[in-house]
Protein backbone atom coordinates (compact mmCIF):
# COMPACT_ATOMS: atom_id res chain seq x y z
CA UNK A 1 -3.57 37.55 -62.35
CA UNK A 2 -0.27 38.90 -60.76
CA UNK A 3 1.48 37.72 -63.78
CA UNK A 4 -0.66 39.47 -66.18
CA UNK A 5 -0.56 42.73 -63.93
CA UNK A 6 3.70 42.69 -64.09
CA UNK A 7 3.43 41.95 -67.78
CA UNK A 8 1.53 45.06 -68.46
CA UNK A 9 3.69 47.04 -66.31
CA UNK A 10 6.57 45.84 -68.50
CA UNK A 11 4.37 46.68 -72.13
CA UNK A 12 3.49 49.82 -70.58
CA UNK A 13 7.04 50.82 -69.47
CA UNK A 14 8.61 49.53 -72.96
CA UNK A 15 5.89 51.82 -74.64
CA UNK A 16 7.54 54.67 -72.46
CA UNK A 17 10.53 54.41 -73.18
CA UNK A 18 12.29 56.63 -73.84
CA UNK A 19 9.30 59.53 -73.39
CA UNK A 20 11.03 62.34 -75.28
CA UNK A 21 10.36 60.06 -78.46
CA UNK A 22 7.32 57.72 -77.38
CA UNK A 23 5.20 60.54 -75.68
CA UNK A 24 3.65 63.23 -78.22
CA UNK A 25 3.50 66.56 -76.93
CA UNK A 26 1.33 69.22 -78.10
CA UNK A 27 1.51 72.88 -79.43
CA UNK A 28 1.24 74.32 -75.77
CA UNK A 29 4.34 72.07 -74.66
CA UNK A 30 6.31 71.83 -77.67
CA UNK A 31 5.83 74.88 -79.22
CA UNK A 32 4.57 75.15 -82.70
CA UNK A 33 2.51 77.60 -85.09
CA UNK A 34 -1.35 78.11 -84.95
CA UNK A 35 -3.01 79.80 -87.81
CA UNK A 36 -6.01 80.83 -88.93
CA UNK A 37 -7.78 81.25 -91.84
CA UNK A 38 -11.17 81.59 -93.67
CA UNK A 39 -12.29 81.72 -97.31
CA UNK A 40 -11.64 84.62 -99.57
CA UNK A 41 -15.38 86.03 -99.67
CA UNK A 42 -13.50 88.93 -101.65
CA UNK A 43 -12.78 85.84 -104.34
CA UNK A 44 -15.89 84.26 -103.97
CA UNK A 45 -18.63 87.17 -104.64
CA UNK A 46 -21.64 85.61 -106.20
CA UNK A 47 -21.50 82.29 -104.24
CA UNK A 48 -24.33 81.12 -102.05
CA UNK A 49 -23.30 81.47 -98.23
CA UNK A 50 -24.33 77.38 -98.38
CA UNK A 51 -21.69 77.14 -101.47
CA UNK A 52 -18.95 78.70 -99.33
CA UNK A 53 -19.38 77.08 -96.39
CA UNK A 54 -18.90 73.29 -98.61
CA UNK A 55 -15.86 75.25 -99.78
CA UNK A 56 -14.52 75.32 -96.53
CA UNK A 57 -15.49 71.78 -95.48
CA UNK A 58 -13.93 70.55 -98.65
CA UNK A 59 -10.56 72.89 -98.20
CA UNK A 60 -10.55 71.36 -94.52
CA UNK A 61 -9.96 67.74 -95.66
CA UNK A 62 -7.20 69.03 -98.36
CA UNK A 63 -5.65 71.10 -95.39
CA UNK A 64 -5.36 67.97 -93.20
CA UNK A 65 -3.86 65.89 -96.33
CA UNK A 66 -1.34 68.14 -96.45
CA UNK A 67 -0.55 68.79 -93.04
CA UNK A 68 -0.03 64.66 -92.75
CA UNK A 69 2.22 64.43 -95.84
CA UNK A 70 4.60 67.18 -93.56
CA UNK A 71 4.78 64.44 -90.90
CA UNK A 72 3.28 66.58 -88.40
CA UNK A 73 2.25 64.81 -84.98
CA UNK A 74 -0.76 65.04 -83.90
CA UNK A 75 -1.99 68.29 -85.79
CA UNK A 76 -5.56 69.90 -85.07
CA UNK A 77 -7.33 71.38 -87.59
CA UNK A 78 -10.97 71.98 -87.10
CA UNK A 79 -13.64 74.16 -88.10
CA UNK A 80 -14.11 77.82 -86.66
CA UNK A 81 -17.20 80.02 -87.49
CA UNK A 82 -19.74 79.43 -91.13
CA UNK A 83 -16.17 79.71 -93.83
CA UNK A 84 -13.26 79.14 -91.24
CA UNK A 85 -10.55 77.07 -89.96
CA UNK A 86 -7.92 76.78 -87.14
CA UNK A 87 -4.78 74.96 -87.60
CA UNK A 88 -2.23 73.93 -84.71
CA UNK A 89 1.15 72.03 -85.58
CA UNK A 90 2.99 71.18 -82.92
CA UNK A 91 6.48 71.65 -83.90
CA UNK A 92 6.54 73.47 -87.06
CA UNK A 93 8.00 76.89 -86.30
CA UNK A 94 8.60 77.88 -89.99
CA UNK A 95 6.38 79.86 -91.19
CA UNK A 96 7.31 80.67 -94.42
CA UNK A 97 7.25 77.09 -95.59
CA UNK A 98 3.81 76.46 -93.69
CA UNK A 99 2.21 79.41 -96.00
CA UNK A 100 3.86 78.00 -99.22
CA UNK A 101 2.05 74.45 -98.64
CA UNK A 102 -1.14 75.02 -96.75
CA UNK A 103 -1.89 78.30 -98.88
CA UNK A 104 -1.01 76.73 -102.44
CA UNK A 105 -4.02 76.85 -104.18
CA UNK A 106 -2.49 73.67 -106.24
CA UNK A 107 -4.82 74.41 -109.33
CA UNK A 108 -3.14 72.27 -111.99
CA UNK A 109 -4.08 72.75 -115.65
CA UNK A 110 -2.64 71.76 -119.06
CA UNK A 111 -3.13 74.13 -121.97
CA UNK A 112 -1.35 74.02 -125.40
CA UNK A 113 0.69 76.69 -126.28
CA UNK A 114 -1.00 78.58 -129.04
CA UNK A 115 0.91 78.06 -132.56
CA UNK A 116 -0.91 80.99 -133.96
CA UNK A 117 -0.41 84.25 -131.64
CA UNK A 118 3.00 85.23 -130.86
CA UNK A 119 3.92 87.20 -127.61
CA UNK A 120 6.23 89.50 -129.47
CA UNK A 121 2.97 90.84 -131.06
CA UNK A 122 1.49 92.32 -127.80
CA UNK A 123 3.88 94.14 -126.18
CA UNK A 124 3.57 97.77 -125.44
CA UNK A 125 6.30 100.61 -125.48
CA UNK A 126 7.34 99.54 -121.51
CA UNK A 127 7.55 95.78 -123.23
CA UNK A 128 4.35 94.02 -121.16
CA UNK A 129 2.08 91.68 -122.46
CA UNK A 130 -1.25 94.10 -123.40
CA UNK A 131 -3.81 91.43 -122.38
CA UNK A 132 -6.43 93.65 -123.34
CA UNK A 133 -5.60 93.01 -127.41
CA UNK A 134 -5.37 89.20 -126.91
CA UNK A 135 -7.57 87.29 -128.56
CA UNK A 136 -10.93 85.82 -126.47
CA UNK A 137 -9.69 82.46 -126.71
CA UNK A 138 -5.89 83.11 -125.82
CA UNK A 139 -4.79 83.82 -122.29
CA UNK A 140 -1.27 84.86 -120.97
CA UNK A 141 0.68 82.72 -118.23
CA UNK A 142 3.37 83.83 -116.74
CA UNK A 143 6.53 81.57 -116.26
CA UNK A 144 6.95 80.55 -113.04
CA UNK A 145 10.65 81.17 -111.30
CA UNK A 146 11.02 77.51 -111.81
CA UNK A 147 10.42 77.44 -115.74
CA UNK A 148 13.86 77.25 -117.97
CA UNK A 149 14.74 81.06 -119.05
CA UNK A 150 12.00 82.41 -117.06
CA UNK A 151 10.00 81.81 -120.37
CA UNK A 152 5.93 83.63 -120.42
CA UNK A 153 3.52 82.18 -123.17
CA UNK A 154 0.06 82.90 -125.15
CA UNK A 155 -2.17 79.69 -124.26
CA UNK A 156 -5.22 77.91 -125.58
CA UNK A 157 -8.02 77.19 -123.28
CA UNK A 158 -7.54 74.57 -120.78
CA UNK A 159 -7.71 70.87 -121.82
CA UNK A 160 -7.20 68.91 -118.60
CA UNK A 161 -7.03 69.78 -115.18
CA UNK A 162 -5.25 67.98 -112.07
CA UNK A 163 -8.82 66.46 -110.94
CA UNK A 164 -8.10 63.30 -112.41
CA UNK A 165 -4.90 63.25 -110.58
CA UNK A 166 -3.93 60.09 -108.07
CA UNK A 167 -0.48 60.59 -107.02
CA UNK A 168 2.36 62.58 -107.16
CA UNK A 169 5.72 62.02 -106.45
CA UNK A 170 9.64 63.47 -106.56
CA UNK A 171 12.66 61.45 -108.65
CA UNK A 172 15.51 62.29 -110.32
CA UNK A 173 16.38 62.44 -113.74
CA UNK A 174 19.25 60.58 -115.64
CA UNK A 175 21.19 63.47 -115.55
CA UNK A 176 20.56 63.74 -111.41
CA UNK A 177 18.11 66.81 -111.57
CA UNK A 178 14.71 66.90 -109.63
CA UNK A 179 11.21 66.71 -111.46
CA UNK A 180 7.63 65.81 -110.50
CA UNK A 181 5.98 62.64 -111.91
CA UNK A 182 2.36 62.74 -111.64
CA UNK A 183 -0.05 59.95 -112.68
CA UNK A 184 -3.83 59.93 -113.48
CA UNK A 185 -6.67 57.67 -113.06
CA UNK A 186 -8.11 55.57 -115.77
CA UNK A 187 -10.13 58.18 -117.46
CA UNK A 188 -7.94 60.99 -116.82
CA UNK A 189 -5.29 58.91 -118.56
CA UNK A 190 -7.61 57.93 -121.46
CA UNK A 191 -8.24 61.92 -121.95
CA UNK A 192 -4.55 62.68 -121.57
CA UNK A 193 -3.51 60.28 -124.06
CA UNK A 194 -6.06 61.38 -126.70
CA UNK A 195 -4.54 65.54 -125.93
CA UNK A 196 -1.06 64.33 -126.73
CA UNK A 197 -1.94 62.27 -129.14
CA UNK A 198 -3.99 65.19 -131.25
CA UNK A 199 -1.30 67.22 -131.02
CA UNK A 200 2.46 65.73 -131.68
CA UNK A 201 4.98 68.41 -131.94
CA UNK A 202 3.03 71.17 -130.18
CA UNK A 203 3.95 72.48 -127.09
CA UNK A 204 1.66 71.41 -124.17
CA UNK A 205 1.77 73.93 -121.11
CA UNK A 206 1.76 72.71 -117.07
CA UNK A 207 0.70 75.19 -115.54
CA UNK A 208 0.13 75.56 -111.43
CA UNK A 209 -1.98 78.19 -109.61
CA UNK A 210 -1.59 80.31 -112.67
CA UNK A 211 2.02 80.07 -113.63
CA UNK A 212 3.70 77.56 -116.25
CA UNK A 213 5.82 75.01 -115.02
CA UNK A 214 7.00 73.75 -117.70
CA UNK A 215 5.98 73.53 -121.67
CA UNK A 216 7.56 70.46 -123.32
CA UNK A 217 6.69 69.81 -127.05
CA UNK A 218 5.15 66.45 -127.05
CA UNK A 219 7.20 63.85 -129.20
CA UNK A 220 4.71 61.15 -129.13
CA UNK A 221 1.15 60.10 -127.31
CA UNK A 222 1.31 59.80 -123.83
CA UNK A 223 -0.13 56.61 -122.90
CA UNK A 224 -0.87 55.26 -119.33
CA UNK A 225 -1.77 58.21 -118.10
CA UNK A 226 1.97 59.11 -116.66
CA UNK A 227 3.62 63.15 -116.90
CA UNK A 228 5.92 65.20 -115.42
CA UNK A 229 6.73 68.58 -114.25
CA UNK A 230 10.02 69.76 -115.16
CA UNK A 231 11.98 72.86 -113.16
CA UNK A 232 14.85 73.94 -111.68
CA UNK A 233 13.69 72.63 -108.14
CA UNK A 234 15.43 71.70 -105.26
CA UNK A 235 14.82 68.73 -103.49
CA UNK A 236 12.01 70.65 -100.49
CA UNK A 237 10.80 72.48 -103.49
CA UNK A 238 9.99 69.31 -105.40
CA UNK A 239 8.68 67.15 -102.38
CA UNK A 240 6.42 69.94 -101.47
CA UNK A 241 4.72 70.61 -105.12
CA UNK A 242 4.22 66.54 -105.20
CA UNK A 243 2.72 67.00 -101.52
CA UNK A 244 0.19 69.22 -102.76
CA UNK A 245 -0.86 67.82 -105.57
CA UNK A 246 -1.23 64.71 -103.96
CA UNK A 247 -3.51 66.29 -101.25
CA UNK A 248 -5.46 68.36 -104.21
CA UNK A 249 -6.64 71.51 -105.25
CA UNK A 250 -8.33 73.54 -102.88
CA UNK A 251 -11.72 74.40 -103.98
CA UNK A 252 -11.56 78.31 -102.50
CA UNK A 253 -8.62 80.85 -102.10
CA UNK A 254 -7.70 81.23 -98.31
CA UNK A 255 -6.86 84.25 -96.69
CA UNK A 256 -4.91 84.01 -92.82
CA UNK A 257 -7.22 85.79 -90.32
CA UNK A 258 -4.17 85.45 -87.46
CA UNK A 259 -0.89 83.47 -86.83
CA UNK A 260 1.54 83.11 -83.95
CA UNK A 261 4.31 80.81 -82.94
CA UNK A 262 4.44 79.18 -79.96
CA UNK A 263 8.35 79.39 -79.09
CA UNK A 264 9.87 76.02 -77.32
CA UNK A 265 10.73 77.96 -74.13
CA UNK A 266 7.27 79.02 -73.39
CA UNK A 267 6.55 75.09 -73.97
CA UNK A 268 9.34 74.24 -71.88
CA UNK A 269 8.39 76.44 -69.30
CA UNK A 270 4.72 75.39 -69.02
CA UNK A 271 6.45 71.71 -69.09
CA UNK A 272 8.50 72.80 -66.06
CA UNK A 273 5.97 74.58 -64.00
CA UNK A 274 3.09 71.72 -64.55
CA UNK A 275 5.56 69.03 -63.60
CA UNK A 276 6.45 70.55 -60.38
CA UNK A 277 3.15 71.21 -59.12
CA UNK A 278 2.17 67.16 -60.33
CA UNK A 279 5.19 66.14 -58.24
CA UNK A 280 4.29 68.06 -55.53
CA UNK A 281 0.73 67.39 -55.39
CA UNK A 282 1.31 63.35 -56.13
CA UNK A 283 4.04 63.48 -53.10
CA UNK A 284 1.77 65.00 -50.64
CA UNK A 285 -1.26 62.48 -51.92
CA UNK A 286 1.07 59.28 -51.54
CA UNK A 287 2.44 60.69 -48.00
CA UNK A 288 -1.35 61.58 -46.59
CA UNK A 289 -2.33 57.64 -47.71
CA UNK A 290 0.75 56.24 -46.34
CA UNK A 291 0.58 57.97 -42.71
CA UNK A 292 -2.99 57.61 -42.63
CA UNK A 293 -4.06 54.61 -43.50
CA UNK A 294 -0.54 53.10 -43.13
CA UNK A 295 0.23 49.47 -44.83
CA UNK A 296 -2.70 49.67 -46.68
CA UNK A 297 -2.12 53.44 -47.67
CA UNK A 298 1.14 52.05 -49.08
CA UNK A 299 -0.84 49.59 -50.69
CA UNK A 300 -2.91 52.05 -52.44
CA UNK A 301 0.14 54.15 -53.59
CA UNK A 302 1.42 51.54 -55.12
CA UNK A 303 -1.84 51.01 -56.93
CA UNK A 304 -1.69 54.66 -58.00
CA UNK A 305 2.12 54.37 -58.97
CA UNK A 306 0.61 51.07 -61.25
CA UNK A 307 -2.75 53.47 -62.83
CA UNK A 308 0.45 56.12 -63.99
CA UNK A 309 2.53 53.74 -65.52
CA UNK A 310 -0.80 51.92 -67.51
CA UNK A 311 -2.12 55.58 -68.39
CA UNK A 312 1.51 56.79 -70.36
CA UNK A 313 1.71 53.33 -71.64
CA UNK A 314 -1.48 53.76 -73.22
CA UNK A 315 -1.04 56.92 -74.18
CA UNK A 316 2.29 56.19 -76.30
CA UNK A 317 0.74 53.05 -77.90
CA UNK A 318 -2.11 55.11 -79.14
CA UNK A 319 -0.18 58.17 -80.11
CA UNK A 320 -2.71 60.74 -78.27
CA UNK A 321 -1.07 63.85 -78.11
CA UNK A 322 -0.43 65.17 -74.21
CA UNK A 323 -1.29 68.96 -73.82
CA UNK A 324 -1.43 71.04 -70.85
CA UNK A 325 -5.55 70.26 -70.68
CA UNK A 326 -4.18 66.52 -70.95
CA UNK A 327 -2.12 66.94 -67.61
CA UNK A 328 -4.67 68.18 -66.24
CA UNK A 329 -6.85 65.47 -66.88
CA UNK A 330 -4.34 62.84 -65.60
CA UNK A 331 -4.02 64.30 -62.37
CA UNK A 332 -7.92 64.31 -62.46
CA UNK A 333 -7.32 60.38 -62.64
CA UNK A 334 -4.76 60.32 -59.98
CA UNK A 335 -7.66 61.78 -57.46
CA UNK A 336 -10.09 59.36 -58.95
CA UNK A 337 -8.00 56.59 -58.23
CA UNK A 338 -6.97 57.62 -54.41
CA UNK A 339 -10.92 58.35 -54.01
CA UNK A 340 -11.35 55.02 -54.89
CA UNK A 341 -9.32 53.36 -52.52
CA UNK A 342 -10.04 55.96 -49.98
CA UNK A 343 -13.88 54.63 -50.29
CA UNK A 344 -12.65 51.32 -49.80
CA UNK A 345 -10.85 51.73 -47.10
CA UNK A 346 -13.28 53.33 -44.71
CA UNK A 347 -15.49 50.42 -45.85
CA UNK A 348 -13.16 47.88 -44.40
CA UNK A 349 -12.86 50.02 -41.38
CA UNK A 350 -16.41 50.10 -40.31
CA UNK A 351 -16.82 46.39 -41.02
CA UNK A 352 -14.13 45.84 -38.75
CA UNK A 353 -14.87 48.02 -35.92
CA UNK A 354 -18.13 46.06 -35.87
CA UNK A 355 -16.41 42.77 -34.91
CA UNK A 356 -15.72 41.23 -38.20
CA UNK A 357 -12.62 38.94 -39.26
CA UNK A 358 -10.23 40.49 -41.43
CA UNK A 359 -11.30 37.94 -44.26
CA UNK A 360 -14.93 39.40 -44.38
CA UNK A 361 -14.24 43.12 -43.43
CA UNK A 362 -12.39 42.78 -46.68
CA UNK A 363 -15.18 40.85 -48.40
CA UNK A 364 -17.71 43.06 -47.27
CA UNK A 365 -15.67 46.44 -47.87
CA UNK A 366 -15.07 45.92 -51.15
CA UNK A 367 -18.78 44.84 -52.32
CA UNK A 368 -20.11 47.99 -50.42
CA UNK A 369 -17.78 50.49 -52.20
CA UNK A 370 -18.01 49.08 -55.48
CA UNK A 371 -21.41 50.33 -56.15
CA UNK A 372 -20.43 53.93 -55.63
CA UNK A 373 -17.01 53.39 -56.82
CA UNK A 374 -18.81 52.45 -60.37
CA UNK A 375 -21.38 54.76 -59.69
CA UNK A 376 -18.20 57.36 -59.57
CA UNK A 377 -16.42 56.60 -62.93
CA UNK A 378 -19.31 56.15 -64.89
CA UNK A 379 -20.44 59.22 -64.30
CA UNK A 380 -17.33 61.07 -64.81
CA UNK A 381 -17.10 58.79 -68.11
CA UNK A 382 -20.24 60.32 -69.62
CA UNK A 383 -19.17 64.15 -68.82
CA UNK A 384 -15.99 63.21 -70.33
CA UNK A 385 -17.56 61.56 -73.49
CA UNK A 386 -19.84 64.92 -73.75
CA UNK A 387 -16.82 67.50 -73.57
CA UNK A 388 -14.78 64.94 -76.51
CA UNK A 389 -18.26 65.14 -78.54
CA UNK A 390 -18.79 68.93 -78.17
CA UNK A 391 -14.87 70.13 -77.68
CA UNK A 392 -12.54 71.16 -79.39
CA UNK A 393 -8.52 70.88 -79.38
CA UNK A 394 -7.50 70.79 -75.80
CA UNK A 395 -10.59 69.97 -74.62
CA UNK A 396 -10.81 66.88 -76.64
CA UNK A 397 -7.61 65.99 -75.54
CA UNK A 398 -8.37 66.82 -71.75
CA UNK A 399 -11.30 64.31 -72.18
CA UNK A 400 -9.43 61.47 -73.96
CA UNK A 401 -6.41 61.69 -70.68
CA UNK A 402 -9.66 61.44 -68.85
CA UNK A 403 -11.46 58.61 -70.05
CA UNK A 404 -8.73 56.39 -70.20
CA UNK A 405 -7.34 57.49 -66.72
CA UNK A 406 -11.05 56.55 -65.29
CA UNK A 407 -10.96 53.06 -66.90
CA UNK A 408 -8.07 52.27 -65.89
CA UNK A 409 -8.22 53.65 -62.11
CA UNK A 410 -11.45 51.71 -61.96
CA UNK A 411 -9.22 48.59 -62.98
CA UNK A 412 -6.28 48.96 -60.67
CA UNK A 413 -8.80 49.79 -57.38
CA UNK A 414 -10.71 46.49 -58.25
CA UNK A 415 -8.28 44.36 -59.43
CA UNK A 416 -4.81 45.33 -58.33
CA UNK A 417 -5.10 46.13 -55.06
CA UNK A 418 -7.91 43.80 -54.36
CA UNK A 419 -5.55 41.27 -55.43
CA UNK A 420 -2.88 42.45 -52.47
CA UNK A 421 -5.77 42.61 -50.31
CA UNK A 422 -7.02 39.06 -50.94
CA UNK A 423 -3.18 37.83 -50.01
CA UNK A 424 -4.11 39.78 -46.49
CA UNK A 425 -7.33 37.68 -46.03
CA UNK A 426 -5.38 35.68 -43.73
CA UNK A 427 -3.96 37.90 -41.56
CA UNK A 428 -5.39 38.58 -37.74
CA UNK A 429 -5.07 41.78 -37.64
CA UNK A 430 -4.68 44.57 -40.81
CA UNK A 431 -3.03 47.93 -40.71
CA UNK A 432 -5.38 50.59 -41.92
């Protein structure tokens, strides 16, 4: 057992190590933005409150796509309210580029460019596009500021859209400029092939969130269900319109309710202040065991030193994400843990101020305390298993630090120091 116990330490320690990269820290420690939004009602008049309230469930899980293709540790996105949702990402102070991704609508559509209706022929005096003369069938796009010359167009009604999409991705060209290759699924590809295949030589429009990407005249029939998207983009701009296709069109407009960033010294400072009162409160604990119940206080601390290590090592290998709440909860587990011990300690003491040997104080101590000692962390497991079903953010993360700081204080009491203990069985007298 001793072997096992120093092997763990040594997982646990190489999972540490070192903790600015192993141990995640969240938006209240590492800074970050928090934003949040809710569905455009203004966009959505007509709809069922029951239809807008799916569109928000369904924009959730495209929110969280995209905030994982960012690389973002540890995000938390979760519902807030019947159409709204909060978002925190630790680390990601810019937000400019947060509103371009998580706000892109990402409503792909392919339209051919009419061959009829010329845009010269609906200009007025100032030289815009009068959309009210247009024919019913014939819509104008806009070029987006990524389309060749700027270039606007008259379109025909839309032929495909990006539902059918599977994957998007950024690559160079032969001639070393960016572009987005996109790639549809079976059907989609079927239908795609049969568009391009109808209409060799006419110009067939990609547009995105109402603005044309790009209009390439199609040379031949586009089997396989393969395209691009042609611009002048740079190499964030084309990772980022691949990112969001990939994640999918959101099924509402958004609208930001309230945003704020979360500057790295006001992490670093809640880092600093936490940490000091841990290391002050975990120095007085150790020094009360030691001087009070002596050899077997310093028995205990290292027990508690043992629980630490095991509850960061776990925490790294499992990539839970430490907020202030989190701290909190592992000094929770810290006074769990001396509790413990503290229990069986007074145990041992009244077994041996009644005559007993050292061998069955020790015996007897530790079979009366385990029953409250259990009786303890279980409890404390099922109030933390209620506040990670019915919490949110921190306070799922509070009860995560929680639960496995229980566990494992349960196992280092039991196990660990029982195991010192047991080596003591043969002593005649025992320093407690």
């Amino acid at each position: 057992m001793a072997l096992i116990v120093i092997a763990l330490i040594g997982v646990s320690v190489y999972g540490i190590y070192p903790p600015s990269q192993k141990l995640k820290m969240g938006l209240d420690i590492k800074g970050g933005l928090q934003m949040s939004l809710e569905v455009d009602r203004d966009k959505m008049q007509g709809k069922a409150e029951q239809d807008i309230q799916e569109a928000a469930d369904r924009a959730l899980e495209i929110l969280r796509k995209r905030v994982d293709g960012l690389g973002i540790a540890e995000p938390a996105i979760e519902r807030e309210g019947p159409s709204g949702i909060i978002m925190q990402l630790p680390g990601l102070t810019d937000i400019k580029k947060a509103r371009d991704i998580i706000l892109s609508v990402a409503q792909l559509e392919f339209r051919l460019v009419s061959t009829t209706y010329h845009l010269s022929d609906y200009l007025d005096k100032s030289g815009k596009v009068d959309t009210s003369k247009l024919p019913k069938d014939i819509t104008f796009i806009p070029g987006s500021e990524k389309t060749k010359d700027h270039e606007d167009f008259l379109c025909e009604k839309v032929v495909l859209t990006g539902e059918p999409l599977v994957d998007a991705y950024a690559e160079p060209d032969p001639m070393g400029s960016l572009h987005v290759s996109f790639k549809f699924n079976d059907e989609g590809g079927k239908t795609f092939g049969i568009i391009t295949g109808d209409n060799v030589g006419r110009r067939l429009a990609v547009v995105l969130d109402g603005k044309v990407y790009s209009a390439p005249v199609i040379q031949t029939p586009i089997r396989g269900g393969h395209g691009q998207i042609t611009g002048n983009f740079s190499d964030e701009d084309a990772k980022n319109l691949a990112l969001v296709l990939r994640a999918g069109a959101l099924p509402a407009p958004l609208k930001v309710t309230s945003q704020f960033v979360v500057g790295p010294t006001l992490g670093a400072d809640s880092v600093k202040k936490g940490t000091t009162a841990a290391a002050y409160g975990l120095i007085l604990v150790l020094l009360f065991m030691a001087i009070y119940y002596r050899v077997s206080g310093v028995i205990a601390n290292a027990g508690l030193l043992v629980n630490m290590v095991y509850l960061l090592g776990m925490l790294a290998y499992l990539s839970v994400t430490i907020t202030l709440p989190g701290i909190a909860g592992i000094i929770l587990t810290l006074g769990l843990s001396v509790d413990s011990n503290v229990l069986i300690f007074e145990r041992i003491r009244e077994e041996l101020k009644v005559g007993k040997t050292v061998r069955a104080a020790i015996d007897a101590g530790y079979r009366r305390a385990l029953v409250a000692i259990i009786d303890t962390h279980v409890t404390t497991l099922i109030s933390a298993a209620v506040l990670f079903q019915f919490g949110t953010g921190p306070i799922k993360g509070f009860a995560v630090n929680l639960s496995l700081g229980v566990a494992l204080s349960l196992f280092t009491a039991v196990v660990i120091t029982k195991m010192i203990f047991d080596a003591r069985k043969e002593y005649q007298g025992l320093s407690i």
